[in-house]
N, C-alpha and C. Protein backbone atom coordinates (compact mmCIF):
# COMPACT_ATOMS: atom_id res chain seq x y z
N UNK A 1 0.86 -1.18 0.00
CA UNK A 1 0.00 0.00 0.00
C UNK A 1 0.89 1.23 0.00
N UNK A 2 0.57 1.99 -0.93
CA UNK A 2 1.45 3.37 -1.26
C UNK A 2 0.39 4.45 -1.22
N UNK A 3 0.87 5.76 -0.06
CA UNK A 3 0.07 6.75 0.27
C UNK A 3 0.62 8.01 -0.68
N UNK A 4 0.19 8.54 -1.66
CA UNK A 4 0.99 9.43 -2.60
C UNK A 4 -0.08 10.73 -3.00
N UNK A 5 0.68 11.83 -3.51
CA UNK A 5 0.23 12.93 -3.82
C UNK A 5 0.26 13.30 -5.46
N UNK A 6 1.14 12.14 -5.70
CA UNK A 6 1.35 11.88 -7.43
C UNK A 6 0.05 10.89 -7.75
N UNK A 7 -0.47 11.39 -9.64
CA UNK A 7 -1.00 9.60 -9.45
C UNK A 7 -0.17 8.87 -9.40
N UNK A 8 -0.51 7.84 -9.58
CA UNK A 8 0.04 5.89 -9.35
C UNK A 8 0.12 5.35 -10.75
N UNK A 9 0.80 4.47 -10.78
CA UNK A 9 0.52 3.83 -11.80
C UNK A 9 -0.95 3.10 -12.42
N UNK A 10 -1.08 3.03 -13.78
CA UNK A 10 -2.35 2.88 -14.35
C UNK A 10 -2.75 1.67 -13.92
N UNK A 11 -1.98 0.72 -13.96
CA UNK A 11 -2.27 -0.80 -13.32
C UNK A 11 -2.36 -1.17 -12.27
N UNK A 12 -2.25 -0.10 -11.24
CA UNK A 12 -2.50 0.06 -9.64
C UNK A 12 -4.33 0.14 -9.58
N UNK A 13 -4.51 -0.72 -8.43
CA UNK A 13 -5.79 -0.40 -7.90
C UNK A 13 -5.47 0.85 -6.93
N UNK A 14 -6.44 1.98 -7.25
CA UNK A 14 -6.35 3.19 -6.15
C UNK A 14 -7.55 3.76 -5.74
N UNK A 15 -7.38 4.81 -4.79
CA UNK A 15 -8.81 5.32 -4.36
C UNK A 15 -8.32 6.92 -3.72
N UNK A 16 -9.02 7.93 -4.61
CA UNK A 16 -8.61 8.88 -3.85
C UNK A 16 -9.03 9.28 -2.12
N UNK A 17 -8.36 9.48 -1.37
CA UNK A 17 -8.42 9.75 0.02
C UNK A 17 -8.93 10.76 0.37
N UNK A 18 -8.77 12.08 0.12
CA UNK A 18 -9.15 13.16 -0.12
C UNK A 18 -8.36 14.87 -0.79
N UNK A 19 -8.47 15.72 -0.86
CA UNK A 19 -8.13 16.92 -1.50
C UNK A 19 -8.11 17.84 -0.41
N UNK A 20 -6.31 17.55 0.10
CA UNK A 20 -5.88 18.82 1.34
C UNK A 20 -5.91 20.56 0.68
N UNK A 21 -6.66 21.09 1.29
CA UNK A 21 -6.12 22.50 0.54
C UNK A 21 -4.71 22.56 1.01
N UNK A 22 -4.38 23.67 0.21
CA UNK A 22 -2.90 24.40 0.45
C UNK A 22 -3.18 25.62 0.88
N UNK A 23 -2.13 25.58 2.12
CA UNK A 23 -2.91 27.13 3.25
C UNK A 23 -1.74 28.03 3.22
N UNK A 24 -1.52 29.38 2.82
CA UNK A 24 -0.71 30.04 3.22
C UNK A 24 -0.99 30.71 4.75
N UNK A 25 0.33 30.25 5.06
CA UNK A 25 0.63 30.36 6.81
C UNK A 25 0.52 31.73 7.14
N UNK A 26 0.24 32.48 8.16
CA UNK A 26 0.59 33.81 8.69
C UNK A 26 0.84 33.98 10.12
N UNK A 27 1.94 34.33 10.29
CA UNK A 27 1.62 34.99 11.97
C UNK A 27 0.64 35.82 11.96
N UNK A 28 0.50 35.91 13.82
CA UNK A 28 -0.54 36.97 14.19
C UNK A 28 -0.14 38.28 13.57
N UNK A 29 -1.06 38.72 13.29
CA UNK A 29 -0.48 40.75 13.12
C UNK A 29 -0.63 40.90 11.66
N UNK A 30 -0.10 39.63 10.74
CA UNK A 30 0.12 40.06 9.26
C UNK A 30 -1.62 40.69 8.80
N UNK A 31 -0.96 41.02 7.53
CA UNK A 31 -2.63 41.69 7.27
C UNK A 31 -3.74 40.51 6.86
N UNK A 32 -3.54 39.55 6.55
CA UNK A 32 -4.63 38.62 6.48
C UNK A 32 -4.07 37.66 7.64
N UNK A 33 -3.95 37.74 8.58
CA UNK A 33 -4.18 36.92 10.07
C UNK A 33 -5.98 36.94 10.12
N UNK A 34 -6.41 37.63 9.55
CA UNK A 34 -8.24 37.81 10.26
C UNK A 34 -8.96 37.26 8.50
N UNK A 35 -8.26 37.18 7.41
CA UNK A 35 -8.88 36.26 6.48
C UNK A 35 -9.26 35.22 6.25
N UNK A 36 -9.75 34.23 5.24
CA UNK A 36 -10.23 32.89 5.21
C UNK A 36 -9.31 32.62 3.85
N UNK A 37 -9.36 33.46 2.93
CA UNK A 37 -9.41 33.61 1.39
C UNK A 37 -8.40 34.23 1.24
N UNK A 38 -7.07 34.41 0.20
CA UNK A 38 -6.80 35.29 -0.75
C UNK A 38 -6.71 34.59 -2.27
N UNK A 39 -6.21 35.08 -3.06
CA UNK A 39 -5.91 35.12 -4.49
C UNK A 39 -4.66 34.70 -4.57
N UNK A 40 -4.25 33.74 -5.36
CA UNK A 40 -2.97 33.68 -6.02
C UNK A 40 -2.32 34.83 -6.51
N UNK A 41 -2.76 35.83 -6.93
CA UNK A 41 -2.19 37.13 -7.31
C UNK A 41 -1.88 37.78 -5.73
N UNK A 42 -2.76 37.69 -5.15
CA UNK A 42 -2.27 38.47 -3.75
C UNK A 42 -0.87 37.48 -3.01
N UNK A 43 -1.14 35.99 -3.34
CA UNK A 43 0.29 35.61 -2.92
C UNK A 43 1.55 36.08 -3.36
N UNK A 44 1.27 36.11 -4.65
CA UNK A 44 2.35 36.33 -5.51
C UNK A 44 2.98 37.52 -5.45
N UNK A 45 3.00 38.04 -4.02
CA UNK A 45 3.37 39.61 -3.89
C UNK A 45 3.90 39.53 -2.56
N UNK A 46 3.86 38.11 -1.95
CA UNK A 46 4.64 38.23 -0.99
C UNK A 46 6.15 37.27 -0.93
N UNK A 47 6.78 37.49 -0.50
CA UNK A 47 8.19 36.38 -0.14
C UNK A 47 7.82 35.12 0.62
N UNK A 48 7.54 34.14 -0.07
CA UNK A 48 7.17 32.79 -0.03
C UNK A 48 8.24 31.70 0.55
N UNK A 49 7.56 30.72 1.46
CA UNK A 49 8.82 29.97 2.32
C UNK A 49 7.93 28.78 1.45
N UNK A 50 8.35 28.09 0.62
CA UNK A 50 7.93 26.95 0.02
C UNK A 50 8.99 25.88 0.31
N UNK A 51 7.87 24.39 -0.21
CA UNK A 51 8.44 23.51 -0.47
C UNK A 51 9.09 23.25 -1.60
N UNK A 52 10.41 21.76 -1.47
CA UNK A 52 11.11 21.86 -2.35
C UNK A 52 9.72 21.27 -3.85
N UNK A 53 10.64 21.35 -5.20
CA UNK A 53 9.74 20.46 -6.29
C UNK A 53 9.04 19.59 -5.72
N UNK A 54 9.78 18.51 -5.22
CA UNK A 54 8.94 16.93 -4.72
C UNK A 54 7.82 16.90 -4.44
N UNK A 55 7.38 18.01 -3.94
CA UNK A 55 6.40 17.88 -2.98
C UNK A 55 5.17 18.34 -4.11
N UNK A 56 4.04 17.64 -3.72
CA UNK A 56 2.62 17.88 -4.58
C UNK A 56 2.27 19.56 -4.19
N UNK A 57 2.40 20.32 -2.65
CA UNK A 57 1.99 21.39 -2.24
C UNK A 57 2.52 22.18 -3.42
N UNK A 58 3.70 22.00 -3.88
CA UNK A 58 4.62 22.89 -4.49
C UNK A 58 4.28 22.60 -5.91
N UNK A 59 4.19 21.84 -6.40
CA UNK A 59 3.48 21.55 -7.65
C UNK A 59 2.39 22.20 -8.05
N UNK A 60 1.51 21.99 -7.08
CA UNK A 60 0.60 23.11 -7.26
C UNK A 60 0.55 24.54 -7.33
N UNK A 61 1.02 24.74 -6.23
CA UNK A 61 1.70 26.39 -6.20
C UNK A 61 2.27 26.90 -7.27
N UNK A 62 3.65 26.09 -7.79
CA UNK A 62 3.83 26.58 -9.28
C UNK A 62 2.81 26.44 -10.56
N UNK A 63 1.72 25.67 -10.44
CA UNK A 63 1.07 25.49 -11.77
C UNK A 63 0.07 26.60 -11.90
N UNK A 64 -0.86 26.65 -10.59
CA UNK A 64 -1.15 27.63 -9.98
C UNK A 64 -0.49 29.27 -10.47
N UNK A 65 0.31 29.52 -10.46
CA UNK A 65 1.43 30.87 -10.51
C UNK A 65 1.19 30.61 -12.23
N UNK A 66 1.61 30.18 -12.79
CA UNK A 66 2.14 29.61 -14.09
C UNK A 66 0.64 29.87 -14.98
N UNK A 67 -0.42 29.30 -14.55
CA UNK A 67 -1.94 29.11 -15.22
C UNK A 67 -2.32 30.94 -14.87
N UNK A 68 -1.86 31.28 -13.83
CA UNK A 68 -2.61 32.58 -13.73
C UNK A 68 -1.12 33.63 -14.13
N UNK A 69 -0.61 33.53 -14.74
CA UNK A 69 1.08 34.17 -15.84
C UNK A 69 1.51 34.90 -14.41
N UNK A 70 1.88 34.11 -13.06
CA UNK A 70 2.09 35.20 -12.57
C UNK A 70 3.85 34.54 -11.91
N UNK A 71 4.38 34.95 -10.82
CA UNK A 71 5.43 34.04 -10.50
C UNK A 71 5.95 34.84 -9.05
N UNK A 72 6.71 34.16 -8.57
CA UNK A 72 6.90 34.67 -6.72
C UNK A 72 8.28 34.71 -6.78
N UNK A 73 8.85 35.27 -5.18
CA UNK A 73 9.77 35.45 -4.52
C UNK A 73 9.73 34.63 -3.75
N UNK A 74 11.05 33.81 -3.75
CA UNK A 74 11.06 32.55 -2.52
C UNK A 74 11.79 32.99 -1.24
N UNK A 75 11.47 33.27 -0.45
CA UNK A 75 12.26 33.74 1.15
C UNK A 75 13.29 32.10 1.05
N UNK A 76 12.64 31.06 1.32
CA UNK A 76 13.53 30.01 1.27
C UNK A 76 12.94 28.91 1.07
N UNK A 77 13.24 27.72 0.86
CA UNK A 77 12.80 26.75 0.59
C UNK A 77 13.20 25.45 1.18
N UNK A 78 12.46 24.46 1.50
CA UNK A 78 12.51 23.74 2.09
C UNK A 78 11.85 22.35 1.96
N UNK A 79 12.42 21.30 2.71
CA UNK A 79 11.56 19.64 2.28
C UNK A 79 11.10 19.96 3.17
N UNK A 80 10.92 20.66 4.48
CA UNK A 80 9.99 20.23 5.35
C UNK A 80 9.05 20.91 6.23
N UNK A 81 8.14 20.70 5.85
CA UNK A 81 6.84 21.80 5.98
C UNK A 81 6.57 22.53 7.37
N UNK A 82 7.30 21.57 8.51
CA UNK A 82 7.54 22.34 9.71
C UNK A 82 8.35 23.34 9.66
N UNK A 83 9.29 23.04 8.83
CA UNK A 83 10.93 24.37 8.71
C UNK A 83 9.83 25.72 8.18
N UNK A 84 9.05 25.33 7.51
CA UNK A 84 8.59 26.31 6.38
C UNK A 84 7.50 27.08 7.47
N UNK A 85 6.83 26.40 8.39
CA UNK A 85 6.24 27.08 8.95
C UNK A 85 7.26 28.14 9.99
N UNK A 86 7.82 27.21 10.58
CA UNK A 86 8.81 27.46 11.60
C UNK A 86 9.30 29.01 11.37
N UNK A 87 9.68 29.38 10.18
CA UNK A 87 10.42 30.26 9.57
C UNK A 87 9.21 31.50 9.50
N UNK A 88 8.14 30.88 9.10
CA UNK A 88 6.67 32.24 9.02
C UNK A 88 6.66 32.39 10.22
N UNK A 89 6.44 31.80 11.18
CA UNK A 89 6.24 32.15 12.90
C UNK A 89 8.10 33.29 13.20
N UNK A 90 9.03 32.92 12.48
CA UNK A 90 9.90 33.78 13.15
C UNK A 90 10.06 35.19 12.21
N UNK A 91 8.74 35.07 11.03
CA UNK A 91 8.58 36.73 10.22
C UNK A 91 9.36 36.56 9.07
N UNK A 92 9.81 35.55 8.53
CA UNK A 92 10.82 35.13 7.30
C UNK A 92 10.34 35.43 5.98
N UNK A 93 8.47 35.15 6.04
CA UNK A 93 7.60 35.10 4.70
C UNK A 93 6.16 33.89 5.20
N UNK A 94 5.74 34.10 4.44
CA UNK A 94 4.27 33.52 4.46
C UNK A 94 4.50 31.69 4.25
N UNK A 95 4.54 31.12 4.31
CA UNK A 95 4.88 29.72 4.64
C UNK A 95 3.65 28.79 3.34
N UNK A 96 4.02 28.09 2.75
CA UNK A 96 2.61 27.69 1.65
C UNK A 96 2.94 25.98 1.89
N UNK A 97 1.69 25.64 2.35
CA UNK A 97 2.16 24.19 3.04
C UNK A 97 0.53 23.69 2.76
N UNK A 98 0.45 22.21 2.91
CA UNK A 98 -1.25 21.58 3.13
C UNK A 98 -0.71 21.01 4.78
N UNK A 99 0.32 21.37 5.43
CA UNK A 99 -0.12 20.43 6.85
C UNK A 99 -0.83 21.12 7.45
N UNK A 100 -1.05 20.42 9.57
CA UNK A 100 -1.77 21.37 10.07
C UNK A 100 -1.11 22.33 10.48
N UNK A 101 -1.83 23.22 10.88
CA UNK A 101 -0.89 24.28 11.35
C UNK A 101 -0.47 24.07 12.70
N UNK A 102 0.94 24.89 12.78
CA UNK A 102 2.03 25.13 13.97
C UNK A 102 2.23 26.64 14.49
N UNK A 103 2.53 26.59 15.53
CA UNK A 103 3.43 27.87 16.43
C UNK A 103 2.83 29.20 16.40
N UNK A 104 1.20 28.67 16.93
CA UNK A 104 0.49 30.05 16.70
C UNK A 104 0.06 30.61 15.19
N UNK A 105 0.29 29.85 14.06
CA UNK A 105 -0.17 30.65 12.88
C UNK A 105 -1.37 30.61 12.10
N UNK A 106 -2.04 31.27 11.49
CA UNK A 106 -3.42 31.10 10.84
C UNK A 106 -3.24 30.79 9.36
N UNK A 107 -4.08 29.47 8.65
CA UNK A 107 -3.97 29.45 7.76
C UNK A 107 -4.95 30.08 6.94
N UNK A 108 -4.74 30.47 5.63
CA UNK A 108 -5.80 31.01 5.04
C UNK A 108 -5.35 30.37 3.63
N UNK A 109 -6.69 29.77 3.07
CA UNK A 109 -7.16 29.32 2.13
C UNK A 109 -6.73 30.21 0.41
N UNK A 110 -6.33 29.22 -0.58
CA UNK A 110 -5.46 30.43 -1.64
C UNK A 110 -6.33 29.84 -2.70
N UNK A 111 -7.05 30.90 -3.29
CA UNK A 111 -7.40 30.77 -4.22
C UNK A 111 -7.11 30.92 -5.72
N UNK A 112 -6.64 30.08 -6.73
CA UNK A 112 -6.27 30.13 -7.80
C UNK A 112 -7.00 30.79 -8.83
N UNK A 113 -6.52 31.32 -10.03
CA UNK A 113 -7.61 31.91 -11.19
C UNK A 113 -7.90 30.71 -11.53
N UNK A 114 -9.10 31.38 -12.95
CA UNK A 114 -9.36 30.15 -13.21
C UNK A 114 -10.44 29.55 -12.66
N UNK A 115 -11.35 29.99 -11.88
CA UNK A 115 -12.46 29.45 -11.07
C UNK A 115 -12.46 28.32 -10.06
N UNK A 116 -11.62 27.57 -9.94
CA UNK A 116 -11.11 26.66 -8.95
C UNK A 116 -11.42 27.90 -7.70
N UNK A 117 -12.07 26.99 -6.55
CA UNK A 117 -12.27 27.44 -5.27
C UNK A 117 -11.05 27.59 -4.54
N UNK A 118 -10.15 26.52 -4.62
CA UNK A 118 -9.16 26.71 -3.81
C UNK A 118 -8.01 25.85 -4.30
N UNK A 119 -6.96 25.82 -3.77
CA UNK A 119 -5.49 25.23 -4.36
C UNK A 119 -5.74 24.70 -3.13
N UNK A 120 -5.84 22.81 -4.19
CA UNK A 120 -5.51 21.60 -3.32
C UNK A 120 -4.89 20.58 -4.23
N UNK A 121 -4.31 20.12 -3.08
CA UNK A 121 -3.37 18.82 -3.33
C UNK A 121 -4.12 17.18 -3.08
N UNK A 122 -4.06 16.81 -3.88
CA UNK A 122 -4.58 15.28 -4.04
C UNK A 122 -3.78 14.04 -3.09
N UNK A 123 -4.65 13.57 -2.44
CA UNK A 123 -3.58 12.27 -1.15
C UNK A 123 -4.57 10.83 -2.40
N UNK A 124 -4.13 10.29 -2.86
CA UNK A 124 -4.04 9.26 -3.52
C UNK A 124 -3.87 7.32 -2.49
N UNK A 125 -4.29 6.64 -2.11
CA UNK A 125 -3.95 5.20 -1.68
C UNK A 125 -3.94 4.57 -3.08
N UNK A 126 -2.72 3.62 -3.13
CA UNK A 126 -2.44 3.04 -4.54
C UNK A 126 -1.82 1.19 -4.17
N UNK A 127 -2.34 0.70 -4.15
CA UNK A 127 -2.06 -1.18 -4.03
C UNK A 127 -1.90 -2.04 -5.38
N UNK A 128 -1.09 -3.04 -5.54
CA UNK A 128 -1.49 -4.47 -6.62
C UNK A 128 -2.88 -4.88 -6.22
N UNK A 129 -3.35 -4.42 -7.81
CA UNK A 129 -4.50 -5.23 -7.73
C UNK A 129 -4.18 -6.86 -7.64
N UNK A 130 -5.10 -7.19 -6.93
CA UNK A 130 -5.16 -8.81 -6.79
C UNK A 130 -4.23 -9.22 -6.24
N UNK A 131 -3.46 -8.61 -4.66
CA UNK A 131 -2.88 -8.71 -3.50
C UNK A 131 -3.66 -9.79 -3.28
N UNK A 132 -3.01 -10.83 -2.34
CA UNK A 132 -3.48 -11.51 -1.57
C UNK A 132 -4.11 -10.89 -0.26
N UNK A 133 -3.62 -9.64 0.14
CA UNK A 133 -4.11 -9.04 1.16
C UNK A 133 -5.32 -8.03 0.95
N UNK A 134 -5.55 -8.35 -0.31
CA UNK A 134 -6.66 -6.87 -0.72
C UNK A 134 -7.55 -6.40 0.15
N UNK A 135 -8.42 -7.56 0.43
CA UNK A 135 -9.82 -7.38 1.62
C UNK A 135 -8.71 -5.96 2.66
N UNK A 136 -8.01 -6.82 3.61
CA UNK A 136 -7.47 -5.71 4.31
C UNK A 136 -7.17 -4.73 3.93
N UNK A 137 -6.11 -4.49 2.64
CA UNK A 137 -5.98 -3.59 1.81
C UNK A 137 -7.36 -2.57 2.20
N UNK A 138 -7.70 -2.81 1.42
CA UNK A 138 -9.62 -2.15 1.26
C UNK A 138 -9.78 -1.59 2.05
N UNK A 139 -9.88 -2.02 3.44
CA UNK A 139 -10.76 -1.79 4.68
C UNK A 139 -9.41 -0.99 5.60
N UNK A 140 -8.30 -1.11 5.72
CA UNK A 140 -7.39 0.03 5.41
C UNK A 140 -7.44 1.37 5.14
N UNK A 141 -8.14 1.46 3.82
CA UNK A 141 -7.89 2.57 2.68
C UNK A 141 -9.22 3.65 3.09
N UNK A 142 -10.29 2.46 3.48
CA UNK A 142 -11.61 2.84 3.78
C UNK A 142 -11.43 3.61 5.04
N UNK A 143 -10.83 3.22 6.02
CA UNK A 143 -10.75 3.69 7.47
C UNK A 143 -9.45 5.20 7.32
N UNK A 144 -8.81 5.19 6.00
CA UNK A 144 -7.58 6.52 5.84
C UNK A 144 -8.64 7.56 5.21
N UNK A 145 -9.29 6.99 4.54
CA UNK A 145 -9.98 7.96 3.60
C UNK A 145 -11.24 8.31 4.76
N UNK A 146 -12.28 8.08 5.30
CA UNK A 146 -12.98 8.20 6.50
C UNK A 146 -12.20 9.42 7.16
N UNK A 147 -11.14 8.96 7.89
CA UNK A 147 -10.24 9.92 9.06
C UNK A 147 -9.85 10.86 7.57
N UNK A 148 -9.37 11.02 6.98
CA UNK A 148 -9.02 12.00 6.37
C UNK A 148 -9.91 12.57 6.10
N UNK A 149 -11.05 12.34 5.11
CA UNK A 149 -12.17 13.42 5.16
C UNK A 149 -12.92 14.27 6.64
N UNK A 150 -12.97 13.35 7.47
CA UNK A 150 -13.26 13.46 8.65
C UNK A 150 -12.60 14.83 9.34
N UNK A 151 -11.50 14.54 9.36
CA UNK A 151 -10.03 15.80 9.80
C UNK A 151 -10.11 16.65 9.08
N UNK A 152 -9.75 16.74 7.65
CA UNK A 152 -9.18 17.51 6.81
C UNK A 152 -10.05 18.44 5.79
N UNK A 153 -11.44 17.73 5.92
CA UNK A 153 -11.97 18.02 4.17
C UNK A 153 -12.97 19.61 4.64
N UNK A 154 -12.88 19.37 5.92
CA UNK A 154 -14.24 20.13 6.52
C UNK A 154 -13.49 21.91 6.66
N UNK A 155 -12.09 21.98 6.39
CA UNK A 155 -11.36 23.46 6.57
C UNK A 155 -10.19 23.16 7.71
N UNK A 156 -9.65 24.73 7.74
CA UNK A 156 -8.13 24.59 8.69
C UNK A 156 -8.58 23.67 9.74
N UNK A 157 -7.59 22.65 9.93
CA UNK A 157 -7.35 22.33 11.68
C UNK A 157 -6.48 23.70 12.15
N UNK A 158 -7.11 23.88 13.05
CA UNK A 158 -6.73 24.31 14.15
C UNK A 158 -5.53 23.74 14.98
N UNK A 159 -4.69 24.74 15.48
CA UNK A 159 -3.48 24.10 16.36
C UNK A 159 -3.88 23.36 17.49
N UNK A 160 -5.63 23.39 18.10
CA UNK A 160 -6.20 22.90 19.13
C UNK A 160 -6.33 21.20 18.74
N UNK A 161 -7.28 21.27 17.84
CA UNK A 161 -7.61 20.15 16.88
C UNK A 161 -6.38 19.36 16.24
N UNK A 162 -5.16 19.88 16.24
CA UNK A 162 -4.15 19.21 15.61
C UNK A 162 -3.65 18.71 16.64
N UNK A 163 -3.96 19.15 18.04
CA UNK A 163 -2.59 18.50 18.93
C UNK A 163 -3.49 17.29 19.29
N UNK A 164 -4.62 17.43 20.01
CA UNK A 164 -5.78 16.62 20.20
C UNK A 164 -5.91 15.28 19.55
N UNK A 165 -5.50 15.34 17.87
CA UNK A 165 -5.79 14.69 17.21
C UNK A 165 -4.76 13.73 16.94
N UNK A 166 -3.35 14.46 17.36
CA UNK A 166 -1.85 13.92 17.13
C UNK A 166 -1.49 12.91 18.77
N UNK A 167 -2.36 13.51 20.06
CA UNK A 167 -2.52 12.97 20.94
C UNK A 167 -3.37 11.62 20.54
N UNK A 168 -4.37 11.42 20.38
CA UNK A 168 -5.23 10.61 20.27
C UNK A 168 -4.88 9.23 19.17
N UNK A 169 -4.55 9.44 18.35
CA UNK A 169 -4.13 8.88 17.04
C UNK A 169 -2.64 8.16 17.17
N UNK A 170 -1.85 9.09 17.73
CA UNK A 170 -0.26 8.43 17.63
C UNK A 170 0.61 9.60 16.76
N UNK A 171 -0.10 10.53 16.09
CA UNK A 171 0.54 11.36 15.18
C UNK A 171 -0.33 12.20 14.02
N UNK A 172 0.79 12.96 13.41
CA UNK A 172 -0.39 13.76 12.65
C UNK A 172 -0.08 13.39 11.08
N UNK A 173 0.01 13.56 10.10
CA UNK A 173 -0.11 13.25 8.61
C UNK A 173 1.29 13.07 8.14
């Protein structure tokens, strides 16, 4: 069983899990700390702490930029979405991540041109069809996709809701 943000291969049995938005981070104080919403054009005007290529968040973000002719300033970049927050909480740049949020910051929801509601990233479950283990497989995939919609699909977690949830569970995404 492979948990991915890429598709899978065509000969893979898969099931999408669900569609994390991508939240640009803010400390308290910035001018959209009290928003839900901005524009890809309004990102694109600030100094951005992104992820490296690999990552699906970042994929998007550039296609995103690219579909609406526009393009950013990277404060810095990073594989790991805590650094990236880490760095918005110490005033570095706006942090563009799908985890939950950390260290006091508010996420707000980025909206792409193009009519798309919001810039999200795809979580994909991908198995051999005709595993001997499939049944489990299945009922697996069923119980990731459940908790993920469950957590994720409904808007920001909250730093309350994230610790709660990282308590309860064993960890967070």
């Amino acid at each position: 069983l492979g948990v991915t943000s890429v598709p899978p291969p065509r000969a893979a049995s898969s099931r999408l899990l669900v569609h994390f938005p991508v939240w640009a981070y803010v400390r308290p104080g910035h001018r959209w700390s009290r928003r839900r919403t901005i524009t890809i054009r309004e990102l694109a005007s600030e100094r951005l702490l992104v992820l490296g290529s690999d990552h699906g968040t970042r994929r998007q973000l550039d296609a995103a930029m690219s579909d609406a002719g526009l393009s950013y300033g990277v404060a810095a970049e990073t594989n790991v979405p805590q650094v990236a927050q880490a760095l918005a909480a110490a005033g570095r740049g706006v942090a563009v991540a799908s985890d939950d949020t950390r260290y006091g910051l508010h996420g707000v929801r980025i909206r792409p041109a193009g009519g798309q509601l919001e810039l999200r990233v795809p979580l994909v479950a991908a198995w051999e069809p005709g595993h001997y283990a499939e049944p489990v497989i299945a009922d697996v995939v069923d119980n990731l996709a459940r908790y993920a919609h469950e957590r994720y699909a409904r808007g920001a977690p909250t730093a309350s809701r994230a610790a709660s949830s990282r308590r309860g569970s064993g960890g967070g995404r």
